[in-house]
C-alpha atoms as a PDB file:
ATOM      1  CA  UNK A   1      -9.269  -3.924   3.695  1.00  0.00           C
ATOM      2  CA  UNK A   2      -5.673  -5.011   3.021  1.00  0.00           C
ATOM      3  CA  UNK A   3      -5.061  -1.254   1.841  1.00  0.00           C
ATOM      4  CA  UNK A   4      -6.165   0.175   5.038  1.00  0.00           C
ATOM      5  CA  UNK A   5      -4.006  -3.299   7.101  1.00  0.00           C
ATOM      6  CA  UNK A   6      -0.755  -2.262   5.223  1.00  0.00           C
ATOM      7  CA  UNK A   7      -0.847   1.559   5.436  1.00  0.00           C
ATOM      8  CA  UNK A   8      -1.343   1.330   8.984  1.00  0.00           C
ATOM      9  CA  UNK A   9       1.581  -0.839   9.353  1.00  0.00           C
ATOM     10  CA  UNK A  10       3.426   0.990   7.569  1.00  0.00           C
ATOM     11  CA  UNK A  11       2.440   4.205   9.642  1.00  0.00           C
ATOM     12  CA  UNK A  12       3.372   2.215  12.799  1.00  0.00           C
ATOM     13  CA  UNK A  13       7.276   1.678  10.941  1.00  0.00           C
ATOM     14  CA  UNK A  14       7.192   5.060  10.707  1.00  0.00           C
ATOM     15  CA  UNK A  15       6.471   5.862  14.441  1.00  0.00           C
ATOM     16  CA  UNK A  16       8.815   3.366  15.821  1.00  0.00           C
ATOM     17  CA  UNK A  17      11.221   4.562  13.878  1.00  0.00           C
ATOM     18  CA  UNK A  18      10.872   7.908  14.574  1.00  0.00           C
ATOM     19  CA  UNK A  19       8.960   8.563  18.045  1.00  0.00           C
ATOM     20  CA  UNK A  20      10.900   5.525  20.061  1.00  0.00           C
ATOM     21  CA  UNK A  21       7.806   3.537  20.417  1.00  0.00           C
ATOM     22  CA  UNK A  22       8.459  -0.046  22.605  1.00  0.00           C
ATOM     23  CA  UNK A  23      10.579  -2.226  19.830  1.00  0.00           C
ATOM     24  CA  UNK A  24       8.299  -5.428  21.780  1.00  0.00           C
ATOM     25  CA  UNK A  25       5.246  -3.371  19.404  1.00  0.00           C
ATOM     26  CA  UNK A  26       6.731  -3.659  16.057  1.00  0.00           C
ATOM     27  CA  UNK A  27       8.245  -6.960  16.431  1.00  0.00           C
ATOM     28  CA  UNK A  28       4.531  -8.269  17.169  1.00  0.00           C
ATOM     29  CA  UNK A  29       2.557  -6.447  14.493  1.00  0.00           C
ATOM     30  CA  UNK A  30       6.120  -7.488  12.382  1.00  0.00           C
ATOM     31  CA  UNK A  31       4.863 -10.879  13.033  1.00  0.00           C
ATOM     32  CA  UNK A  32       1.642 -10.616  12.233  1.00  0.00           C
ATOM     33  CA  UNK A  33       2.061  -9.364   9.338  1.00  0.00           C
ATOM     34  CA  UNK A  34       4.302 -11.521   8.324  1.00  0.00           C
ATOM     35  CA  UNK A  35       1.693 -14.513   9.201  1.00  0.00           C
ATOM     36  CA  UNK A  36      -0.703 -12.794   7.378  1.00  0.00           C
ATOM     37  CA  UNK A  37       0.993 -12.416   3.810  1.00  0.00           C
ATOM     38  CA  UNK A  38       1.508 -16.263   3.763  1.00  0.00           C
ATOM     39  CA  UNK A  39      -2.213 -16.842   4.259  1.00  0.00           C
ATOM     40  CA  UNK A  40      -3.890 -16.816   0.941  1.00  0.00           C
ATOM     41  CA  UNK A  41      -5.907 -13.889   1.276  1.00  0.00           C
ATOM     42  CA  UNK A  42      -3.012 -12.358   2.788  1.00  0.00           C
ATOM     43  CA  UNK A  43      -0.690 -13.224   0.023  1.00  0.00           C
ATOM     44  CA  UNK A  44      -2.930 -11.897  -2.637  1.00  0.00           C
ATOM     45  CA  UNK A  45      -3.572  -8.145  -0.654  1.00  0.00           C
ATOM     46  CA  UNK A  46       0.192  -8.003  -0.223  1.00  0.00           C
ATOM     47  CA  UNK A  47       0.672  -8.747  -4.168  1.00  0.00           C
ATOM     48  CA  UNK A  48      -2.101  -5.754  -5.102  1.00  0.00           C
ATOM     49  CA  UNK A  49      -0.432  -3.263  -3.030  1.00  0.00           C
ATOM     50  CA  UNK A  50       3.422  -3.706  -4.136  1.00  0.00           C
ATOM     51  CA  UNK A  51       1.787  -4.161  -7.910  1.00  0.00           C
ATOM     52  CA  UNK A  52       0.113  -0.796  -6.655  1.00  0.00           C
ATOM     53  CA  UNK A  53       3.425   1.086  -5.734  1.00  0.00           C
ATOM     54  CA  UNK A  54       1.617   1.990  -1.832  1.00  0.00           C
ATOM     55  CA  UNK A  55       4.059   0.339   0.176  1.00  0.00           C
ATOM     56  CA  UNK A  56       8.150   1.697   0.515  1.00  0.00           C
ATOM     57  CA  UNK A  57      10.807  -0.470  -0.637  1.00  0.00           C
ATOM     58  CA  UNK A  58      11.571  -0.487   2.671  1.00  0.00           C
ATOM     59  CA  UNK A  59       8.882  -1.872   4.525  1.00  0.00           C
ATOM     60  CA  UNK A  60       8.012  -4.279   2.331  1.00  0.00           C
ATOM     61  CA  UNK A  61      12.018  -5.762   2.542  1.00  0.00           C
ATOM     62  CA  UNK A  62      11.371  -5.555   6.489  1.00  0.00           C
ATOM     63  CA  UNK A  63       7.882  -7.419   6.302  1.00  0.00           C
ATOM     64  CA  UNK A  64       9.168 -10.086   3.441  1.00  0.00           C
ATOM     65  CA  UNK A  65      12.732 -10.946   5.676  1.00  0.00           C
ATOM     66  CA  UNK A  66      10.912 -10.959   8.885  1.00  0.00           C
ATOM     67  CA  UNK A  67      10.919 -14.463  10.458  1.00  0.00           C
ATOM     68  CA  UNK A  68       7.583 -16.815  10.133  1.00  0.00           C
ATOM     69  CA  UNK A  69       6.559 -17.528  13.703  1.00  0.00           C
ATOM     70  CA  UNK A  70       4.833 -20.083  15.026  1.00  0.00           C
ATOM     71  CA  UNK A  71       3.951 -18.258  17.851  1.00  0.00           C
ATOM     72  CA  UNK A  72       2.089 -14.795  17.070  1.00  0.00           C
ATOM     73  CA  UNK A  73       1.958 -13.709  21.053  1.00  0.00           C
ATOM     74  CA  UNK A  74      -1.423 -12.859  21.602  1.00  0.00           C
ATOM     75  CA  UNK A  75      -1.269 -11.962  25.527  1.00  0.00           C
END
């Protein structure tokens, strides 16, 4: 499951950056994520995929420098 989580986040990146989707979208799922790899579960799927080489130097700088919210914005 966190294979599938992480390559669609990264996919999303990718459109932002490239198709001019609403910034407000990747700042959220941004902060998700970012929620997610301090969980525990979270922390060990984002270890496995770096360890795997799946995820762009890139992203995974933007994911690991991304704020940790308090507030994850669920409206």
């Amino acid at each position: 499951m966190g294979r599938a989580y992480f390559d669609r986040l990264q996919a999303q990146r990718f459109i932002s950056r490239n198709r001019g989707t609403a910034p407000e979208v990747w700042k959220r799922q941004k902060t998700w994520a970012r929620a997610y790899i301090e969980s525990p579960m979270g922390r060990i799927d984002w270890q496995r995929q770096k360890a795997m080489g799946f995820l762009t130097p890139a992203f995974i700088a933007e994911i690991e420098t991304w704020p940790l919210s308090t507030e994850i914005g669920l409206d």
